[in-house]
Protein backbone atom coordinates (compact mmCIF):
# COMPACT_ATOMS: atom_id res chain seq x y z
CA UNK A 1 7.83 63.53 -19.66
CA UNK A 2 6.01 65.09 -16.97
CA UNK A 3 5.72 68.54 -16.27
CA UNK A 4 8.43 69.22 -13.10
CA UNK A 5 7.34 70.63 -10.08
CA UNK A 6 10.19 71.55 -8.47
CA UNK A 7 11.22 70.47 -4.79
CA UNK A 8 12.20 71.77 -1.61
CA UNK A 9 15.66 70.19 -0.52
CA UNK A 10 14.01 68.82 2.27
CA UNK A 11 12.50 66.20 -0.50
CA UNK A 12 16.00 64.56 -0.92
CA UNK A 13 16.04 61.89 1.50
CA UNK A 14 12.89 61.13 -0.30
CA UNK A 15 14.05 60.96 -4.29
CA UNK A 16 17.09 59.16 -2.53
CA UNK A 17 14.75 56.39 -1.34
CA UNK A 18 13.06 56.48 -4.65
CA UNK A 19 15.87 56.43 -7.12
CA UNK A 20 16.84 53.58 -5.08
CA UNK A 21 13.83 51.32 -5.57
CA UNK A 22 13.83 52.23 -9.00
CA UNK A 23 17.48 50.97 -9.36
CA UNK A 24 16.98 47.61 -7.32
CA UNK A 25 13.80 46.84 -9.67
CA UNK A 26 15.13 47.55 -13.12
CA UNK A 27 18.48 45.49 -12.07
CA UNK A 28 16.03 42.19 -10.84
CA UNK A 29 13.99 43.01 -13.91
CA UNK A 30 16.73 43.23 -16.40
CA UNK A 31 18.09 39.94 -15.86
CA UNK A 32 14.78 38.06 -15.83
CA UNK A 33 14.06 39.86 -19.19
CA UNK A 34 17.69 39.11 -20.38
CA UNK A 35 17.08 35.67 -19.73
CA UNK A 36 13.36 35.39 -21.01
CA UNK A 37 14.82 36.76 -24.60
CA UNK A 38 16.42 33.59 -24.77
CA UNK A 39 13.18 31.43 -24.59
CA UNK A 40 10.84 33.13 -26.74
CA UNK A 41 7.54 32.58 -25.57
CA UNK A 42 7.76 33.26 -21.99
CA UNK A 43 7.16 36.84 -22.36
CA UNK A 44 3.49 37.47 -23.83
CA UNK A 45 1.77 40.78 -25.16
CA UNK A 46 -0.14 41.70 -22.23
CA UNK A 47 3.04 41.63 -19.98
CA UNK A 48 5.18 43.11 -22.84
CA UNK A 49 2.64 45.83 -23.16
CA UNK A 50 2.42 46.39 -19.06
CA UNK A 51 6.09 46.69 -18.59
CA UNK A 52 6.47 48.97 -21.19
CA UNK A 53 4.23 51.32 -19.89
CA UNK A 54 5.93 50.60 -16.05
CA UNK A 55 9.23 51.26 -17.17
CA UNK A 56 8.46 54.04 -19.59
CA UNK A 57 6.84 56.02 -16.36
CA UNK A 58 9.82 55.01 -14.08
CA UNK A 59 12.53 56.01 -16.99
CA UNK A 60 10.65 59.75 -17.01
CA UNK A 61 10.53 59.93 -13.15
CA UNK A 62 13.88 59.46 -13.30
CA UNK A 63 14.74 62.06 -15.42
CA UNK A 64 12.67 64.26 -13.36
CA UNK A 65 14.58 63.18 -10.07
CA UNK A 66 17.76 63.93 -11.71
CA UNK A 67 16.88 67.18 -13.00
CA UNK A 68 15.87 68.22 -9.48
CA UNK A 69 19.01 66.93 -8.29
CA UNK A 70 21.11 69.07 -10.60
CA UNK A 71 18.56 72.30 -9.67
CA UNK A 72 19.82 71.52 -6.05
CA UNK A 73 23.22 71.43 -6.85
CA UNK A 74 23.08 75.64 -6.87
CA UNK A 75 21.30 75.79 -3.79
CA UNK A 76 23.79 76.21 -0.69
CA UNK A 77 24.87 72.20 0.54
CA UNK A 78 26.18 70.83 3.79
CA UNK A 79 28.91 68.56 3.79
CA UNK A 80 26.02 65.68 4.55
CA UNK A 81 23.71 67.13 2.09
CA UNK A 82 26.48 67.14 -1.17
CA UNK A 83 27.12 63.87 -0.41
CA UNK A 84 23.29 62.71 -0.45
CA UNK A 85 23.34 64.67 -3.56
CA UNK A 86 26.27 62.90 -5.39
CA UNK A 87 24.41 59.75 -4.37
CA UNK A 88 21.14 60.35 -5.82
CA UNK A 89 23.04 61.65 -9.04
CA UNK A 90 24.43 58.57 -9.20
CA UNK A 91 21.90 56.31 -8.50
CA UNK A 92 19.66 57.83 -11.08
CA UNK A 93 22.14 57.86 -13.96
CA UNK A 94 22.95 54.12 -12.80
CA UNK A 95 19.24 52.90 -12.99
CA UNK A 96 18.21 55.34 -16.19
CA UNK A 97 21.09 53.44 -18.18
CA UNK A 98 19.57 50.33 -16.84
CA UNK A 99 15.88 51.04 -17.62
CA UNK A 100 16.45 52.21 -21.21
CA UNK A 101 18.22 48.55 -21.57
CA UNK A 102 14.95 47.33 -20.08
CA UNK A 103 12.68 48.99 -22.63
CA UNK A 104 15.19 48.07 -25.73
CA UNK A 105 14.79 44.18 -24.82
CA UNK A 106 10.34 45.10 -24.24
CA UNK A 107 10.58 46.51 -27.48
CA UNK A 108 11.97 43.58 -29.15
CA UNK A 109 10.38 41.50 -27.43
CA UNK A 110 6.52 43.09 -28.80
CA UNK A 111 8.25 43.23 -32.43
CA UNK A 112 9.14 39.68 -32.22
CA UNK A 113 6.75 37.59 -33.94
CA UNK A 114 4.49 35.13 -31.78
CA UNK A 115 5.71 31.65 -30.71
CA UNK A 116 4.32 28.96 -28.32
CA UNK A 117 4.87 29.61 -25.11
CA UNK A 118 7.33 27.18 -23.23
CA UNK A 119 6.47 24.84 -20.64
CA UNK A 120 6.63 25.99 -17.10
CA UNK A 121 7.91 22.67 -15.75
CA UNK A 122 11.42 24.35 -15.59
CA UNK A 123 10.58 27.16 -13.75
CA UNK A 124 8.40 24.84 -11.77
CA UNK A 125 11.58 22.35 -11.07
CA UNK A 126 13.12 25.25 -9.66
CA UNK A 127 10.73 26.75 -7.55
CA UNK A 128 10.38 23.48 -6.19
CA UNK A 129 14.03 22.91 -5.23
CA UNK A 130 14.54 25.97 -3.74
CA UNK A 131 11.48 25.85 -1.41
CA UNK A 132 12.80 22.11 -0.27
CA UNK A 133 15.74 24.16 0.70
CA UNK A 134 14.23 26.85 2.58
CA UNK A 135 12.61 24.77 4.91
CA UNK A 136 15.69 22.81 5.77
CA UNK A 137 15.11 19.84 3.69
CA UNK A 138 18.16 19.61 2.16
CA UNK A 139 18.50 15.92 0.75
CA UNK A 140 15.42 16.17 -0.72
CA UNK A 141 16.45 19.98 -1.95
CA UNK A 142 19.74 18.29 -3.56
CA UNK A 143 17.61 15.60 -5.27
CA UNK A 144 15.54 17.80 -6.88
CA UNK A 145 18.73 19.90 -8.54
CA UNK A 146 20.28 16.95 -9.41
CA UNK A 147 17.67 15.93 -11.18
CA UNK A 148 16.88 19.62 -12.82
CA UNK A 149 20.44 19.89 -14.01
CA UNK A 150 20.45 16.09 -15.74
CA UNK A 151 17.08 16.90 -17.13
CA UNK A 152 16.95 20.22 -19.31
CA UNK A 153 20.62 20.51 -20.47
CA UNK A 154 18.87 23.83 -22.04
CA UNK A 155 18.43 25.91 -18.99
CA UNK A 156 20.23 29.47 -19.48
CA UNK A 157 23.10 30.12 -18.13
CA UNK A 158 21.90 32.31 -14.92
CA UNK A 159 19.19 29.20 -13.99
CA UNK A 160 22.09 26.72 -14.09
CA UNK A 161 24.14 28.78 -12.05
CA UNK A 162 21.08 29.12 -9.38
CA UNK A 163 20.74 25.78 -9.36
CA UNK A 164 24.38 24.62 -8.49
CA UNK A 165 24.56 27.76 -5.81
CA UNK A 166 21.22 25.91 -3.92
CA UNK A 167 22.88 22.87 -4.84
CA UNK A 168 26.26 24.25 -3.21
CA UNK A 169 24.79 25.43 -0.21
CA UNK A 170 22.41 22.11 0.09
CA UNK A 171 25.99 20.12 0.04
CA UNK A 172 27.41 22.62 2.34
CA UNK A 173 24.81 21.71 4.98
CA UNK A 174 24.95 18.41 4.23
CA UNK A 175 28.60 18.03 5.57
CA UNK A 176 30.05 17.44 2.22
CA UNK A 177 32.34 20.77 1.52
CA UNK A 178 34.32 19.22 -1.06
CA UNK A 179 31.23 18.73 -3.07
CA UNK A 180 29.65 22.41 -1.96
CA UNK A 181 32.48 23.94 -3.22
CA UNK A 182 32.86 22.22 -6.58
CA UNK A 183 29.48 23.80 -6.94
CA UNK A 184 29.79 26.90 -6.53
CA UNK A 185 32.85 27.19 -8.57
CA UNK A 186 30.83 26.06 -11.33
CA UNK A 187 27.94 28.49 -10.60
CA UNK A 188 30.81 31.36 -10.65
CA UNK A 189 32.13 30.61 -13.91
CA UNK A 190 28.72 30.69 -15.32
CA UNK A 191 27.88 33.87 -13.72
CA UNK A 192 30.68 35.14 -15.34
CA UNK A 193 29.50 33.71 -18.53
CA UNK A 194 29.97 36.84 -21.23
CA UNK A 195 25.90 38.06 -20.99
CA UNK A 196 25.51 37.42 -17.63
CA UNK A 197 26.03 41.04 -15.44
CA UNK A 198 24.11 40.08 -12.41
CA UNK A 199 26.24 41.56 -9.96
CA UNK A 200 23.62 40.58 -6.88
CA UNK A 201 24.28 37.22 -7.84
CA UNK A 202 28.29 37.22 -8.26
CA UNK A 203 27.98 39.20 -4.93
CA UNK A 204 26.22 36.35 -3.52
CA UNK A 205 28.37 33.50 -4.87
CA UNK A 206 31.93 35.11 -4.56
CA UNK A 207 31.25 35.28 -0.26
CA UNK A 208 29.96 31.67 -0.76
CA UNK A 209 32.64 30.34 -2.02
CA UNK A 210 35.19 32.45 -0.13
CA UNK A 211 33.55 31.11 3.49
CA UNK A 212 33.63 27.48 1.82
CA UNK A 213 37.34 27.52 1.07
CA UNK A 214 38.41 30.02 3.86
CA UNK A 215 39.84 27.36 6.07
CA UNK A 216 41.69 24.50 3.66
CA UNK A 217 42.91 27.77 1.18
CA UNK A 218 43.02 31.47 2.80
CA UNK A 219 44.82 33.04 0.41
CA UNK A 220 42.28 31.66 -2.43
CA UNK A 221 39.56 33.27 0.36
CA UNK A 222 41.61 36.33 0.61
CA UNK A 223 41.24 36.71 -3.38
CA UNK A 224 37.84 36.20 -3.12
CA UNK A 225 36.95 38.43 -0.58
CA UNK A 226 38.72 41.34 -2.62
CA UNK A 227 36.52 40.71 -5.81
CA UNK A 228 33.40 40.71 -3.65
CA UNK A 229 34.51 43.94 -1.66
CA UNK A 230 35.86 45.68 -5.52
CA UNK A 231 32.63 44.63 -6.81
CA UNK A 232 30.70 46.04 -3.55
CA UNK A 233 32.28 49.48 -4.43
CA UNK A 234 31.28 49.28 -7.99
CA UNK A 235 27.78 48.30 -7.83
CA UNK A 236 27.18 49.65 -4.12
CA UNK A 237 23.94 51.84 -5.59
CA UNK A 238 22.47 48.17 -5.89
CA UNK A 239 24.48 46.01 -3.60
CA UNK A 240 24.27 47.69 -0.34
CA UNK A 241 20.18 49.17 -1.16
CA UNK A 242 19.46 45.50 -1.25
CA UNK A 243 18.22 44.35 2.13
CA UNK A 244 19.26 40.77 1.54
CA UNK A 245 22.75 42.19 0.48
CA UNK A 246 23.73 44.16 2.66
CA UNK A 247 24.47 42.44 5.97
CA UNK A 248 26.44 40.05 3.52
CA UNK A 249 27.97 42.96 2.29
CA UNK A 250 29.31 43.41 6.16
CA UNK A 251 30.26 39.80 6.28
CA UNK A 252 32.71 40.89 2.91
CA UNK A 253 34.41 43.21 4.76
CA UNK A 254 35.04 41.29 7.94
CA UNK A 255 36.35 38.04 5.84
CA UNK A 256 38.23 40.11 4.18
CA UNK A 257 39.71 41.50 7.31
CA UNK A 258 39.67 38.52 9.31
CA UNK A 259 41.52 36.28 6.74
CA UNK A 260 44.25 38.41 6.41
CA UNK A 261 44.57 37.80 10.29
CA UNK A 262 44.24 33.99 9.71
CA UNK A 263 47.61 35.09 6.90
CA UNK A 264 49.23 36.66 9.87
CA UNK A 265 49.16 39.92 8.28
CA UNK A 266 48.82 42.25 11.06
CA UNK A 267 48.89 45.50 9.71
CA UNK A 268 46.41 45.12 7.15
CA UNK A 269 43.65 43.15 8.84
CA UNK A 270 43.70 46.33 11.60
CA UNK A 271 43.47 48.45 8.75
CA UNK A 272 40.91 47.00 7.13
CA UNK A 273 38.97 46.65 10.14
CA UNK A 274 39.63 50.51 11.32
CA UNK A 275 38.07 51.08 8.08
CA UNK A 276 35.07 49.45 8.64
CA UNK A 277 34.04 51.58 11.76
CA UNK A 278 35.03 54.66 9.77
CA UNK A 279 32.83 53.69 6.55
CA UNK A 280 29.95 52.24 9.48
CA UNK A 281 29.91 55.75 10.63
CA UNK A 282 30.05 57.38 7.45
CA UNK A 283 26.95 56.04 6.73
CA UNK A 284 25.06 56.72 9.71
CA UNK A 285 26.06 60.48 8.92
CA UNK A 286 24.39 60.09 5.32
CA UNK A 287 21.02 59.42 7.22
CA UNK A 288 21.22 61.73 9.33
């Protein structure tokens, strides 16, 4: 590691913004490792050898960032400045444990012995789909998953569920809800498939299908809407860091509050919604 040169506080909103980064990569990074051990081949030397390095750099930063985080903790804090402190602490214990999972899988990976690469016509199937859907095409987007899906029954378990979520939202603008939502439940229970600990994805899929079913089943929305929000809290160091999370991160919290209104239940929607403001302005103080 590094030889520490120690901070000035003032550095905090800085290692804050850092440990973040690091956190979001290694989380992207693990799963598309995860997934590449089960298709040997995909991952060759050179990039093997790269990411190593990478992550063996980003795994010592880290441990410098949280050293200097725990030097701080004897300085004198504000109120605004412990609780920037507590966050960084976490964040860098969050993505350490997640880089050193990183480097385990690299290191198998280089002392696995040498097989033929797969074909990319997969990955290319994929790609291909999901820029169809971008750009609003969205019956020739569905084609091109149903026709993924019915031709490599081998995909992993995190491409078939990315395939029946573009699928899902490809039916949902489509005008065929019934069909959207069979999709996505089938893209959940694979992202809950024992392996799979994406939690950007379940994060995406849970508000999915809770606004697909919000209106023919609220209190199956309502349910919904409480695992996204529980696992908001539990992965927010990624979650709400992510800038395409976060405003859907927002839209968990007001389904949340807004169904229970559609349930008639008052008292709890206002609460939830009070709430909100508080947690809004919470962290607006954080920045500060």
């Amino acid at each position: 590691m590094p030889e520490i040169q120690w901070q000035p506080l003032s550095m905090l909103p800085t290692l804050i913004q850092l440990a973040a980064e690091a956190l979001v990569d290694s989380q992207e990074n693990l799963t598309t490792f995860r997934e590449a051990q089960d298709r040997p081949g995909v991952l060759d030397q050179p990039t093997i050898e790269r990411s190593l390095k990478v992550y063996t750099e980003q795994r010592d930063f880290l441990a410098i960032y949280a050293a200097q985080g725990q030097r701080w903790q004897q300085d004198p804090l504000t109120a605004a400045q412990h609780t920037q402190l507590t966050h960084l602490l976490t964040m860098t214990a969050d993505a350490s444990a997640i880089t050193t999972a990183l480097l385990a899988i690299l290191e198998a990976a280089q002392a696995a012995p040498a097989v033929r690469p797969r074909s990319g016509a997969a990955t290319t199937a994929l790609t291909a789909a999901a820029n169809a859907l971008a750009m609003g095409h969205d019956k020739k987007a569905r084609a091109l998953m149903d026709a993924a899906l019915a031709a490599d029954p081998d995909r992993s378990p995190a491409e078939r569920a990315e395939l029946y979520t573009m699928r899902g939202t490809a039916l949902a603008d489509l005008d065929q809800p019934q069909l959207a939502i069979a999709d996505y439940r089938q893209a959940l229970a694979l992202s809950e498939h024992p392996g799979s600990d994406d939690p950007l994805r379940l994060h995406r899929l849970l508000g999915l299908l809770a606004q697909a079913v919000v209106w023919e089943d609220p209190e199956e929305a309502l349910t919904l809407y409480t695992r996204e929000e529980a696992l908001i809290r539990t992965h927010q160091a990624v979650i709400l860091w992510h800038p395409d999370h976060r405003p859907a991160a927002v839209m968990a919290a007001l389904g949340l509050a807004l169904t229970n209104e559609m349930l008639e239940r008052w008292d709890t929607a206002h609460q939830r919604l009070y709430q909100m403001c508080l947690e809004g302005l919470e962290r607006v103080a954080e920045q500060v």
